[in-house]
PDB file of N, CA and C in Angstrom:
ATOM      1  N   UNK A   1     140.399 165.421 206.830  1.00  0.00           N
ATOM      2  CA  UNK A   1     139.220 165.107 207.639  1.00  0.00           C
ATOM      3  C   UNK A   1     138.201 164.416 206.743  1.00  0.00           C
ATOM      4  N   UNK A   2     137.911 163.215 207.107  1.00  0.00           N
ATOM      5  CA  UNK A   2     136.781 162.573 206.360  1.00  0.00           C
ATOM      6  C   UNK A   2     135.167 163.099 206.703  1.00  0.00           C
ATOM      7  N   UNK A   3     133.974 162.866 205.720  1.00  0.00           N
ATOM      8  CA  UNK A   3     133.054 163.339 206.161  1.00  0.00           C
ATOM      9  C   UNK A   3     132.641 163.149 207.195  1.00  0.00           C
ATOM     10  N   UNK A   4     132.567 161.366 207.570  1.00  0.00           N
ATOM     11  CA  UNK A   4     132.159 160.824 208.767  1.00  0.00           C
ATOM     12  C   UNK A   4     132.692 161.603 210.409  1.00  0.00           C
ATOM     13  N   UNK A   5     133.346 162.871 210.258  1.00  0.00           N
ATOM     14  CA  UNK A   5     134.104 162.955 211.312  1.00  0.00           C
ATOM     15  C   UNK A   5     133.536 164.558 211.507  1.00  0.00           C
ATOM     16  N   UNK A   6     132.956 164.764 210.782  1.00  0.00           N
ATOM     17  CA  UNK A   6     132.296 166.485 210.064  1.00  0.00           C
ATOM     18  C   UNK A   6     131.264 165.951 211.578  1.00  0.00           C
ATOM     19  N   UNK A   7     130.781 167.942 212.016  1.00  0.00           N
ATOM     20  CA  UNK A   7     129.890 167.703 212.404  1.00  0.00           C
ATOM     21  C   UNK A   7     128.862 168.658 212.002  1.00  0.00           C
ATOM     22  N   UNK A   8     127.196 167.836 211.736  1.00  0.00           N
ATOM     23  CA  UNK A   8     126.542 168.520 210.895  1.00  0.00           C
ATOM     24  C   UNK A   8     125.553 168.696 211.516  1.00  0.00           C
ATOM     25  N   UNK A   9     125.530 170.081 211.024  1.00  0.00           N
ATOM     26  CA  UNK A   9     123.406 170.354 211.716  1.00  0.00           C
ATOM     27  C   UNK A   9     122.685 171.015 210.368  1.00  0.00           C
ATOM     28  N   UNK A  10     121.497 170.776 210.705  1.00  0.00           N
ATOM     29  CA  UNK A  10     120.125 171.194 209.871  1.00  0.00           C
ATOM     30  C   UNK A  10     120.157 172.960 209.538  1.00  0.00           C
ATOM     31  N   UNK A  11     119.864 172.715 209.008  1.00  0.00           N
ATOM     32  CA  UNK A  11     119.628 174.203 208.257  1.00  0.00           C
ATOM     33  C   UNK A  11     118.510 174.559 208.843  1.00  0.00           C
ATOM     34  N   UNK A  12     118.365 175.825 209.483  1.00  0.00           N
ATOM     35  CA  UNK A  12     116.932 176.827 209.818  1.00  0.00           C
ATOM     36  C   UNK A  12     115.950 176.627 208.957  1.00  0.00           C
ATOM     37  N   UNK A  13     116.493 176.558 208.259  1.00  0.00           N
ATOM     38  CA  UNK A  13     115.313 176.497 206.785  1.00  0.00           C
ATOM     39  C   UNK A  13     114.643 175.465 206.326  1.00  0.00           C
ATOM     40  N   UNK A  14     115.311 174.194 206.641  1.00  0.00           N
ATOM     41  CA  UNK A  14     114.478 172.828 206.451  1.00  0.00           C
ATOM     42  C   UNK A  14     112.961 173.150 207.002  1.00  0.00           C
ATOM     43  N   UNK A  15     112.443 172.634 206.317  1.00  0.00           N
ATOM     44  CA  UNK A  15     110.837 172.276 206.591  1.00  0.00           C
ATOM     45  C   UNK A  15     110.619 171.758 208.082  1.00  0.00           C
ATOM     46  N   UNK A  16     109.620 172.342 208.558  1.00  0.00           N
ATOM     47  CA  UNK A  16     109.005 172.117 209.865  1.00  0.00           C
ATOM     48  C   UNK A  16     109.196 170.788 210.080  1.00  0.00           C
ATOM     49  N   UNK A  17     108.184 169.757 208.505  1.00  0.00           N
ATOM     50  CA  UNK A  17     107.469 168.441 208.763  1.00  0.00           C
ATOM     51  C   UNK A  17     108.325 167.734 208.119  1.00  0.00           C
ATOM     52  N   UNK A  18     109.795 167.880 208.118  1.00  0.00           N
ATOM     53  CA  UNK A  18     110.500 167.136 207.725  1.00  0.00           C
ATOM     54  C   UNK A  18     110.814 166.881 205.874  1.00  0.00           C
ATOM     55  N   UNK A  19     110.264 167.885 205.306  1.00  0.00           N
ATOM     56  CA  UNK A  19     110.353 167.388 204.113  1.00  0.00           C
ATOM     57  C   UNK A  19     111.283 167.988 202.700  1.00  0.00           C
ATOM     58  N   UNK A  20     112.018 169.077 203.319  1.00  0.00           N
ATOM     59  CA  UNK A  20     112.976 169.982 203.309  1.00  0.00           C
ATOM     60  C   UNK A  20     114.045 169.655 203.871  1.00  0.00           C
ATOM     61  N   UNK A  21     114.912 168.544 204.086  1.00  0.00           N
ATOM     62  CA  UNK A  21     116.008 168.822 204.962  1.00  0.00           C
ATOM     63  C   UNK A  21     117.303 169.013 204.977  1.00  0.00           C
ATOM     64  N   UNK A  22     118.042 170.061 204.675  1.00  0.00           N
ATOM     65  CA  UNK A  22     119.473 170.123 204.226  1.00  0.00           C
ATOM     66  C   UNK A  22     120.607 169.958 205.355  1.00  0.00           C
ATOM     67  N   UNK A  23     121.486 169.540 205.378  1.00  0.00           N
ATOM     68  CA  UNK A  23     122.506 170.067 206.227  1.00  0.00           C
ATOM     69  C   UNK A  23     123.448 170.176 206.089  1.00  0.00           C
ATOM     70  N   UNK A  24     124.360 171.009 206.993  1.00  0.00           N
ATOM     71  CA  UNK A  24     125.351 171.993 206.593  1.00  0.00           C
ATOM     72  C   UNK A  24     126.983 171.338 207.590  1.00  0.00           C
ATOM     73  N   UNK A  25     127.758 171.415 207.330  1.00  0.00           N
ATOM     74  CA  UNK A  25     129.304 170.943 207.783  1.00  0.00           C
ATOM     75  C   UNK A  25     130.641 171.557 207.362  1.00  0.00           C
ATOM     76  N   UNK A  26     131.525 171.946 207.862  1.00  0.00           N
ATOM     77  CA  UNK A  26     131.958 172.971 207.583  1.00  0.00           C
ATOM     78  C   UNK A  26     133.756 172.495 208.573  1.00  0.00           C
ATOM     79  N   UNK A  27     134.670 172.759 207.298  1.00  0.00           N
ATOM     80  CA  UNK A  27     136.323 172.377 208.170  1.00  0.00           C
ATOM     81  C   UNK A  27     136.450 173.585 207.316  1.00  0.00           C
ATOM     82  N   UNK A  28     138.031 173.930 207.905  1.00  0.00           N
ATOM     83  CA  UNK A  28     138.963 174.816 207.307  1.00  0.00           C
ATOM     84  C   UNK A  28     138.780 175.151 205.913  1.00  0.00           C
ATOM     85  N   UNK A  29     138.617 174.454 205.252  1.00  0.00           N
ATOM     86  CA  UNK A  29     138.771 175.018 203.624  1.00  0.00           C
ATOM     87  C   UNK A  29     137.726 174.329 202.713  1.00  0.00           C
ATOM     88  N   UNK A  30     136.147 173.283 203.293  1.00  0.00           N
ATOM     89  CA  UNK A  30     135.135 173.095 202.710  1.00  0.00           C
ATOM     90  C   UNK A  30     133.965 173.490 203.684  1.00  0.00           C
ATOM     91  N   UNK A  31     132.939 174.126 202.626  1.00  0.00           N
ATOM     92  CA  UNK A  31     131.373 173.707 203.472  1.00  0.00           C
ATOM     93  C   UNK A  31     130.645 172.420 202.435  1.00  0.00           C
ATOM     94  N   UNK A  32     130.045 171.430 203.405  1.00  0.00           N
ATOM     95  CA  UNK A  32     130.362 170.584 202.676  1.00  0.00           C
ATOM     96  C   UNK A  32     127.898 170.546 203.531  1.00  0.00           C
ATOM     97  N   UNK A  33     127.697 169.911 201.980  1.00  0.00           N
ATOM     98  CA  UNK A  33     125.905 169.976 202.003  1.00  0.00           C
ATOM     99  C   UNK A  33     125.486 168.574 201.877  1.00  0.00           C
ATOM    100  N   UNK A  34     124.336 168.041 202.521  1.00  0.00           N
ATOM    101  CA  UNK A  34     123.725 166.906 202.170  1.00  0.00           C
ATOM    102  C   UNK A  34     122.050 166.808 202.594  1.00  0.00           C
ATOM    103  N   UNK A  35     121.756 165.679 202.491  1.00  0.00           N
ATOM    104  CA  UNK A  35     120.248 165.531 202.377  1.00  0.00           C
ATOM    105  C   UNK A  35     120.365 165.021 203.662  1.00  0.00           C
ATOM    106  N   UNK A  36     119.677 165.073 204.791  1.00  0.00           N
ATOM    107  CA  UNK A  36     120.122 164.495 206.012  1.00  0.00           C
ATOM    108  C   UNK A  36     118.793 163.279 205.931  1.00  0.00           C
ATOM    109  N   UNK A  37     118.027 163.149 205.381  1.00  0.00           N
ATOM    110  CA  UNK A  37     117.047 162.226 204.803  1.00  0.00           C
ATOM    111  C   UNK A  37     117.712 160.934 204.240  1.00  0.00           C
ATOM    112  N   UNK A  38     118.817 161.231 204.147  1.00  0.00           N
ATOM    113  CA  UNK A  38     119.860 160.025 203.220  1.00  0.00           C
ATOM    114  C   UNK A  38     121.554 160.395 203.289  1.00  0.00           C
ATOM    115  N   UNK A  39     121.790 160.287 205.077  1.00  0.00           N
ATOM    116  CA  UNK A  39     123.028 160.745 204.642  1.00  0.00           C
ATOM    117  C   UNK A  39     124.381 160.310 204.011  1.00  0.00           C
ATOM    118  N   UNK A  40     123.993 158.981 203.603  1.00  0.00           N
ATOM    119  CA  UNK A  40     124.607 158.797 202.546  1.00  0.00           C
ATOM    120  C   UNK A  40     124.628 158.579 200.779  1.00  0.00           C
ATOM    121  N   UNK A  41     124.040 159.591 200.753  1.00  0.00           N
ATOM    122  CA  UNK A  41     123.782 159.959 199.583  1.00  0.00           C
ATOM    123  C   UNK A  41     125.026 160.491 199.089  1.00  0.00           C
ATOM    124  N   UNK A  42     124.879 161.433 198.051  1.00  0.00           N
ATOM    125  CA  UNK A  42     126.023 162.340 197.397  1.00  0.00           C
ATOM    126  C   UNK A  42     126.294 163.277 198.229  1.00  0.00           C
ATOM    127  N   UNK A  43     127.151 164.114 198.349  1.00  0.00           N
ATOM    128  CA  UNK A  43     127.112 165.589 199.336  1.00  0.00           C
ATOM    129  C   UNK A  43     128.074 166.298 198.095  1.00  0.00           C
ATOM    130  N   UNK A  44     127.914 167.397 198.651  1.00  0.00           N
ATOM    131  CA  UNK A  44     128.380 168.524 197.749  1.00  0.00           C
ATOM    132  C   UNK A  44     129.237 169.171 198.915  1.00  0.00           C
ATOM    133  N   UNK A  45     130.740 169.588 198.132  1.00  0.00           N
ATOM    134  CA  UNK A  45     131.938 170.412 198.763  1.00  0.00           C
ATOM    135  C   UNK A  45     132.024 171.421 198.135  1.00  0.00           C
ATOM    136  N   UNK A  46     132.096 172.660 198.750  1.00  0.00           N
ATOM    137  CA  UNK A  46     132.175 173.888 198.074  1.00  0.00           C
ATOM    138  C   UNK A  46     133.027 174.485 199.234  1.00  0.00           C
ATOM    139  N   UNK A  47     134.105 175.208 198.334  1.00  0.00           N
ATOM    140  CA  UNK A  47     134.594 176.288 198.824  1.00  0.00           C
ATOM    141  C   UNK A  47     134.112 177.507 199.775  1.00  0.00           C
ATOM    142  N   UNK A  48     134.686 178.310 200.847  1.00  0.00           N
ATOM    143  CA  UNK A  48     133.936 179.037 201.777  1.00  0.00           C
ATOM    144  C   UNK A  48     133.271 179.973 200.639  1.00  0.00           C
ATOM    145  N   UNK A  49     134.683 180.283 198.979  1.00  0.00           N
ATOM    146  CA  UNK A  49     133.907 181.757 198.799  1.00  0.00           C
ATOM    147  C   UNK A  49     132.328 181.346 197.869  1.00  0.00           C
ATOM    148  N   UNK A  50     132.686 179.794 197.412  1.00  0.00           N
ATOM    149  CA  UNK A  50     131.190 179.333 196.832  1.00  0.00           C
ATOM    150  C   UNK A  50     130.343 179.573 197.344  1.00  0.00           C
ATOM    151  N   UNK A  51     130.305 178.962 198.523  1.00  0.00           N
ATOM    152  CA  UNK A  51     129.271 178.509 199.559  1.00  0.00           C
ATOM    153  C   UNK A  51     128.280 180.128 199.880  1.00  0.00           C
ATOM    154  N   UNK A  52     129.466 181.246 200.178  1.00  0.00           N
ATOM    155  CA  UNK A  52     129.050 182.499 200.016  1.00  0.00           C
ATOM    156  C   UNK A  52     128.339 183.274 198.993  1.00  0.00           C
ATOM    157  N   UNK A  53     128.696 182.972 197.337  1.00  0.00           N
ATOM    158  CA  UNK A  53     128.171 183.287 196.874  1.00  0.00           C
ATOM    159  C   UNK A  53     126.749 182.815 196.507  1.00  0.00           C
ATOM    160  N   UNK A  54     126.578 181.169 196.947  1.00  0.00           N
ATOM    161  CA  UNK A  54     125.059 180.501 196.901  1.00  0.00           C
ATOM    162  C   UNK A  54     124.371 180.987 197.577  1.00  0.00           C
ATOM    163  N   UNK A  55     124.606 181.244 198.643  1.00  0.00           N
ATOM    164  CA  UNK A  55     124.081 182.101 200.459  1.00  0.00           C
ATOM    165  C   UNK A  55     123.522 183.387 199.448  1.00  0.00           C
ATOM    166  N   UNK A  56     124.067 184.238 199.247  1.00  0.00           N
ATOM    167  CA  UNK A  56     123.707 185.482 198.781  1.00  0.00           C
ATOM    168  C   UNK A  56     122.920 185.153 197.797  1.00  0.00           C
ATOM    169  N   UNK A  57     122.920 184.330 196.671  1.00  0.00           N
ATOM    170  CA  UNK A  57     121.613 184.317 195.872  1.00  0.00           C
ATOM    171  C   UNK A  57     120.963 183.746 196.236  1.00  0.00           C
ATOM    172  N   UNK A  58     120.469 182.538 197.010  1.00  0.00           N
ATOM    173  CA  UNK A  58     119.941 182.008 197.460  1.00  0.00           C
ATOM    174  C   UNK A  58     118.826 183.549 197.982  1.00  0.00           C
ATOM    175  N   UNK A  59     119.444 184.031 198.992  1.00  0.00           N
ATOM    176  CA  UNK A  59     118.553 185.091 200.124  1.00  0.00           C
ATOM    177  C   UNK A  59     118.172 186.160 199.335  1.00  0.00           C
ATOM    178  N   UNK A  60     118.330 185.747 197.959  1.00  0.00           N
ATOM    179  CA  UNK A  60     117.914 187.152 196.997  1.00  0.00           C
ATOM    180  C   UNK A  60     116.835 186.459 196.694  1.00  0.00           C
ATOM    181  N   UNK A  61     116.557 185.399 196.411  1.00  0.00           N
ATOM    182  CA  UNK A  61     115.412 184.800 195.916  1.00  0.00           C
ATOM    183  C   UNK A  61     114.680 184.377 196.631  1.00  0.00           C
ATOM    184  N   UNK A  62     114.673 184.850 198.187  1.00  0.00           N
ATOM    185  CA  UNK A  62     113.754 184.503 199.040  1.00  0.00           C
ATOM    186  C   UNK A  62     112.908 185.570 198.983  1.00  0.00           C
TER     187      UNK A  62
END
């Protein structure tokens, strides 16, 4: 599956006013991250159990 075919939504967490904006995409065996400000920028593929362990520190440091 190519990215272009991913379907992606915004993260809860992006900024109200737009200036925060991540988003999230997700197949069988990647969660895959980008800047939706530039979506063709770089994106990042991580594994489900990565993606899990960022999630969990991430919400520790909130």
């Amino acid at each position: 599956m190519s990215t272009t075919e991913l379907v992606w939504f915004k993260s809860s967490h992006s900024g109200s006013d737009g200036d925060a904006c991540v988003e999230v995409a997700t197949s069988a065996t990647t969660v895959h991250v980008r800047d939706s400000k530039n979506t063709q920028s770089p994106q990042l593929a991580l594994s489900p159990t990565a993606w899990t362990g960022f999630i969990s520190y991430a919400a520790a440091q909130a």
